[in-house]
Protein backbone atom coordinates (compact mmCIF):
# COMPACT_ATOMS: atom_id res chain seq x y z
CA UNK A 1 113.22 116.52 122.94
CA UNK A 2 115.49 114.08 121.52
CA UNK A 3 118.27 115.29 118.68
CA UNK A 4 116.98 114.01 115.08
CA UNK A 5 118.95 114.17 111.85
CA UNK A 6 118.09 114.12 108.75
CA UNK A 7 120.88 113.50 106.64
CA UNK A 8 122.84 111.11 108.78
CA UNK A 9 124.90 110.03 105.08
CA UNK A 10 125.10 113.35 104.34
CA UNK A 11 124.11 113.58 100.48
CA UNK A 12 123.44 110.35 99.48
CA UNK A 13 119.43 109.78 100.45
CA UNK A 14 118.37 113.21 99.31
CA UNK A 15 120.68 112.98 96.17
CA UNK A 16 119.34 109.36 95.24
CA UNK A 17 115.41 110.12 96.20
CA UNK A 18 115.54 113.01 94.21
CA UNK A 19 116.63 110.85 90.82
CA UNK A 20 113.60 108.25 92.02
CA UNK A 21 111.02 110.96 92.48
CA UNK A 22 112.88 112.61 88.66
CA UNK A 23 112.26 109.00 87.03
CA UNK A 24 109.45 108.05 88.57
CA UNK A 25 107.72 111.34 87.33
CA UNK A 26 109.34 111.11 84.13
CA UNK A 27 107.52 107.59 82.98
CA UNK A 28 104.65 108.00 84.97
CA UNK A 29 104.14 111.39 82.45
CA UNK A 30 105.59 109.44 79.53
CA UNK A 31 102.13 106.46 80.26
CA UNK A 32 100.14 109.65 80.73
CA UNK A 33 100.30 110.46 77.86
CA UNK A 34 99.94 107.35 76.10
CA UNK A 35 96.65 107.01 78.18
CA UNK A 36 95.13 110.20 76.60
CA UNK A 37 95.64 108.78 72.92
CA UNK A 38 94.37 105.74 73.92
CA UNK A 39 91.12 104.09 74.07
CA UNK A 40 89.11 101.88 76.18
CA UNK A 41 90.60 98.93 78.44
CA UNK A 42 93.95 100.12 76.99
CA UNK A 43 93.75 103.52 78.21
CA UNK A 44 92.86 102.33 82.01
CA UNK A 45 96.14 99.91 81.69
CA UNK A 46 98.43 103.06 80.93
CA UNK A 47 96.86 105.02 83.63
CA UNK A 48 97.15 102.42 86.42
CA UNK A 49 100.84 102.20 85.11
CA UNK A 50 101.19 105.83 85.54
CA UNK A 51 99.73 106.04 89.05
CA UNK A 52 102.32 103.07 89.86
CA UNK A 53 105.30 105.16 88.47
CA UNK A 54 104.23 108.28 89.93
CA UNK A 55 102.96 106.54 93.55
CA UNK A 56 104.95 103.74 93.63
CA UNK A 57 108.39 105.24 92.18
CA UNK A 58 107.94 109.00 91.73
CA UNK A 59 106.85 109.13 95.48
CA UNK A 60 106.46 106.43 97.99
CA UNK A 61 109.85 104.76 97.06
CA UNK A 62 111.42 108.63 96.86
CA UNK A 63 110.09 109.06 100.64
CA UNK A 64 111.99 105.47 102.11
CA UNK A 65 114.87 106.40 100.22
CA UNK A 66 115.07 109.95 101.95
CA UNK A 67 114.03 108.68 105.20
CA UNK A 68 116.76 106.18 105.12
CA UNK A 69 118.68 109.11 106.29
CA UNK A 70 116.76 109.77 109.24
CA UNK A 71 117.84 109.24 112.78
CA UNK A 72 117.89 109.68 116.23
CA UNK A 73 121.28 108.76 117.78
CA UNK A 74 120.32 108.07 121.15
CA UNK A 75 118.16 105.39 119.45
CA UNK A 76 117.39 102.84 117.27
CA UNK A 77 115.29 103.71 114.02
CA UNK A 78 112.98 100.25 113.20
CA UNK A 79 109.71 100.27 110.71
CA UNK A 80 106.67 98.51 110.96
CA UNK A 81 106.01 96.23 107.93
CA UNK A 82 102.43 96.54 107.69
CA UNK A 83 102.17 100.12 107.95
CA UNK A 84 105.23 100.64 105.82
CA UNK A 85 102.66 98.72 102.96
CA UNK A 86 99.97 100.37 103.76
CA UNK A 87 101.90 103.23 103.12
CA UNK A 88 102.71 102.26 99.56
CA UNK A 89 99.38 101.03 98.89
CA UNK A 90 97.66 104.28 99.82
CA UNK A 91 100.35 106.02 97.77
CA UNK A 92 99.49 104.13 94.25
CA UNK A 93 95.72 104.09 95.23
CA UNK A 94 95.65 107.86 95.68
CA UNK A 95 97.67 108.60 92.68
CA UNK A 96 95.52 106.33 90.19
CA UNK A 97 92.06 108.06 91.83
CA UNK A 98 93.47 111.45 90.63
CA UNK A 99 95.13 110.67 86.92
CA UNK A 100 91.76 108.79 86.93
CA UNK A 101 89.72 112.05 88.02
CA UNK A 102 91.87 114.56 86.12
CA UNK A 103 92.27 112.37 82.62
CA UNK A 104 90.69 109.22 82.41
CA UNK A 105 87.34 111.73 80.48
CA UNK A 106 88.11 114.75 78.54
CA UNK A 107 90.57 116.95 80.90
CA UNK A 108 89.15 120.08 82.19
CA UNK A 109 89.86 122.66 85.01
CA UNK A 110 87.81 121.46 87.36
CA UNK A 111 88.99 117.86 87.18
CA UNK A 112 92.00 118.39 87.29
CA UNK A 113 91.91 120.91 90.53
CA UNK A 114 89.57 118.11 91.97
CA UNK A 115 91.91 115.28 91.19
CA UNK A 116 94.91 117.52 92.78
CA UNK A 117 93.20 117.94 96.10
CA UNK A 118 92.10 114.44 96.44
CA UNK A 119 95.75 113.21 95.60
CA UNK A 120 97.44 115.82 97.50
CA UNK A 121 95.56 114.96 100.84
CA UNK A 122 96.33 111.79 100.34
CA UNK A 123 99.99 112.04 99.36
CA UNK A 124 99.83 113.80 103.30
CA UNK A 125 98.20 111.01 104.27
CA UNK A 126 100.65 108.50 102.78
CA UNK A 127 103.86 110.51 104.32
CA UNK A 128 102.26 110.75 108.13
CA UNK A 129 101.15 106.74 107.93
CA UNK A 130 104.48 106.39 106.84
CA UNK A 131 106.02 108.30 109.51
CA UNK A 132 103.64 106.46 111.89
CA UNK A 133 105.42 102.89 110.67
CA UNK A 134 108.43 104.32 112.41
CA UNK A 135 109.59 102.89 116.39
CA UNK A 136 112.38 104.65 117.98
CA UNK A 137 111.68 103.47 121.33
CA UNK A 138 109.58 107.23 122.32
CA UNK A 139 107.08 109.45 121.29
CA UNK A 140 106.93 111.11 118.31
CA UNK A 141 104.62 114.32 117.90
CA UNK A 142 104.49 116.72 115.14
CA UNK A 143 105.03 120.62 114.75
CA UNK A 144 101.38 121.69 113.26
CA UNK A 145 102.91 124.54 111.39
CA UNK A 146 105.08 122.33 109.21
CA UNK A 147 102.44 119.60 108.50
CA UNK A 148 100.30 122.12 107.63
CA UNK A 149 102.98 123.18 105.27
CA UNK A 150 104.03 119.86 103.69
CA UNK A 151 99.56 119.27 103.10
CA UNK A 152 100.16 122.47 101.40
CA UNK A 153 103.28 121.92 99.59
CA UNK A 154 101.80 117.87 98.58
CA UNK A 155 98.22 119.25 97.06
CA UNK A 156 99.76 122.08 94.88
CA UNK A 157 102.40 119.71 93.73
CA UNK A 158 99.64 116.95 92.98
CA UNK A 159 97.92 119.32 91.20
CA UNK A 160 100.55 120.85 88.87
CA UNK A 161 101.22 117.12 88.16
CA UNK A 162 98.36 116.41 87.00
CA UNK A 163 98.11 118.94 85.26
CA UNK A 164 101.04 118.00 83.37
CA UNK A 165 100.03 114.17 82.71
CA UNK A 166 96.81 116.13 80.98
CA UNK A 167 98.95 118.51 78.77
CA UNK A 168 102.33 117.85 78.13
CA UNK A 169 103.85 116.21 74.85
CA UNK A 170 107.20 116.20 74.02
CA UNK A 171 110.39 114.56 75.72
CA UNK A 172 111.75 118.27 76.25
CA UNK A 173 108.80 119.26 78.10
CA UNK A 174 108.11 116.14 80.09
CA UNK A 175 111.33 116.05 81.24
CA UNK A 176 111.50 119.43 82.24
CA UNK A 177 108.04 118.73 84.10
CA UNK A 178 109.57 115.91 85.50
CA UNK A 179 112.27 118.06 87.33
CA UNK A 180 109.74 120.52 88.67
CA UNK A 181 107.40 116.98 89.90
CA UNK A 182 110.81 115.98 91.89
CA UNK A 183 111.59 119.24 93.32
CA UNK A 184 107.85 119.62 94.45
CA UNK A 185 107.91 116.07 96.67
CA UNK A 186 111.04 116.09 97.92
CA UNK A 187 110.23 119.60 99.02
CA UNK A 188 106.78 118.18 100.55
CA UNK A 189 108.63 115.31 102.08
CA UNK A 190 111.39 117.46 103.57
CA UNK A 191 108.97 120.04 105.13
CA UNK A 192 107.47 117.13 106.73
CA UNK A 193 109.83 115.45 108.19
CA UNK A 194 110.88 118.85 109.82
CA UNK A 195 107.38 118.54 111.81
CA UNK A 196 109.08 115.15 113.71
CA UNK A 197 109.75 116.12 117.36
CA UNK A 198 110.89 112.87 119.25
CA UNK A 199 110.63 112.54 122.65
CA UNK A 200 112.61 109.34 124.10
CA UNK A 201 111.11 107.41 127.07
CA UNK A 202 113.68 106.18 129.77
């Protein structure tokens, strides 16, 4: 198996993804919650904001920023364009089909732990795809144990944040929320990028 890093600049990609996936989170609850007062076409505008803070911002652009960092010195690191999209694109989609699920009616339990499974798959499914867009001139495979870890990690987190776009009020509170949103990707993107085992072919 070929050496990986994962901080090649240190603390600068984890430092910086962490304040996207803080502000991201932070408007994407602040739209939430404008949503749930809100009526009608209006209400389906804030949420489809909110998805694209939280998906766009809070997460997808949280997990390039991090994986900026990655490498694998004994060879070059290149991304695929068109996966790299479809990344993003499954990230925003995923996010607005839970808030959607969990708020869009009258919150409830159910909705809410529906909405967090459906969003946490496909926050997994986002990540992988992502790691997919990735060419460093081998094969990569992935430790089972820590994907199974990071789906784990990605559909308790979705679900506590949805949670939170359905309840909170209050700048103390969302912001506090906010913090425990960024903690919860970055620890789901983290845990899966420990599952990357490259194999370089000669």
């Amino acid at each position: 198996m070929a050496e990986v890093e994962h901080f090649a600049y240190g603390s600068v990609n984890p430092v910086l993804a962490f304040v996207l996936s803080f502000l991201g989170s932070l408007l994407s609850l602040v739209l939430a919650r404008r949503a749930r007062d809100a009526r009608g076409f209006t209400k389906v505008r804030f949420l489809a904001l909110s998805a694209l803070s939280l998906g766009g911002t809070g997460i997808w652009l949280m997990h390039f920023m991090a994986m900026v960092g990655f490498d694998v010195p004994e060879s070059p690191v290149r991304y695929n364009l068109l996966i790299t999209v479809l990344s993003f694109a499954i990230a925003v989609v995923i996010v607005a089909v839970g808030l959607f699920t969990a708020i869009f009616t009258r919150p409830g339990a159910l909705k809410i732990l529906a909405g967090g499974f459906i969003t946490g798959v496909g926050v997994a499914a986002m990540h992988y795809t992502g790691m997919l867009a990735m060419d460093v001139g081998g094969k990569i495979s992935f430790n089972l144990v820590y994907v199974a870890g990071s789906v784990g990690i990605a559909v308790v987190a979705a679900t506590v944040a949805l949670w939170f776009a359905a309840v909170v009020r209050g700048t103390a509170a969302m912001v506090g929320a906010s913090l425990i949103m960024a903690i919860a990707v970055c620890s789901m993107h983290y845990t899966g990028m420990r599952a990357i085992q490259v194999r370089l072919t000669d």
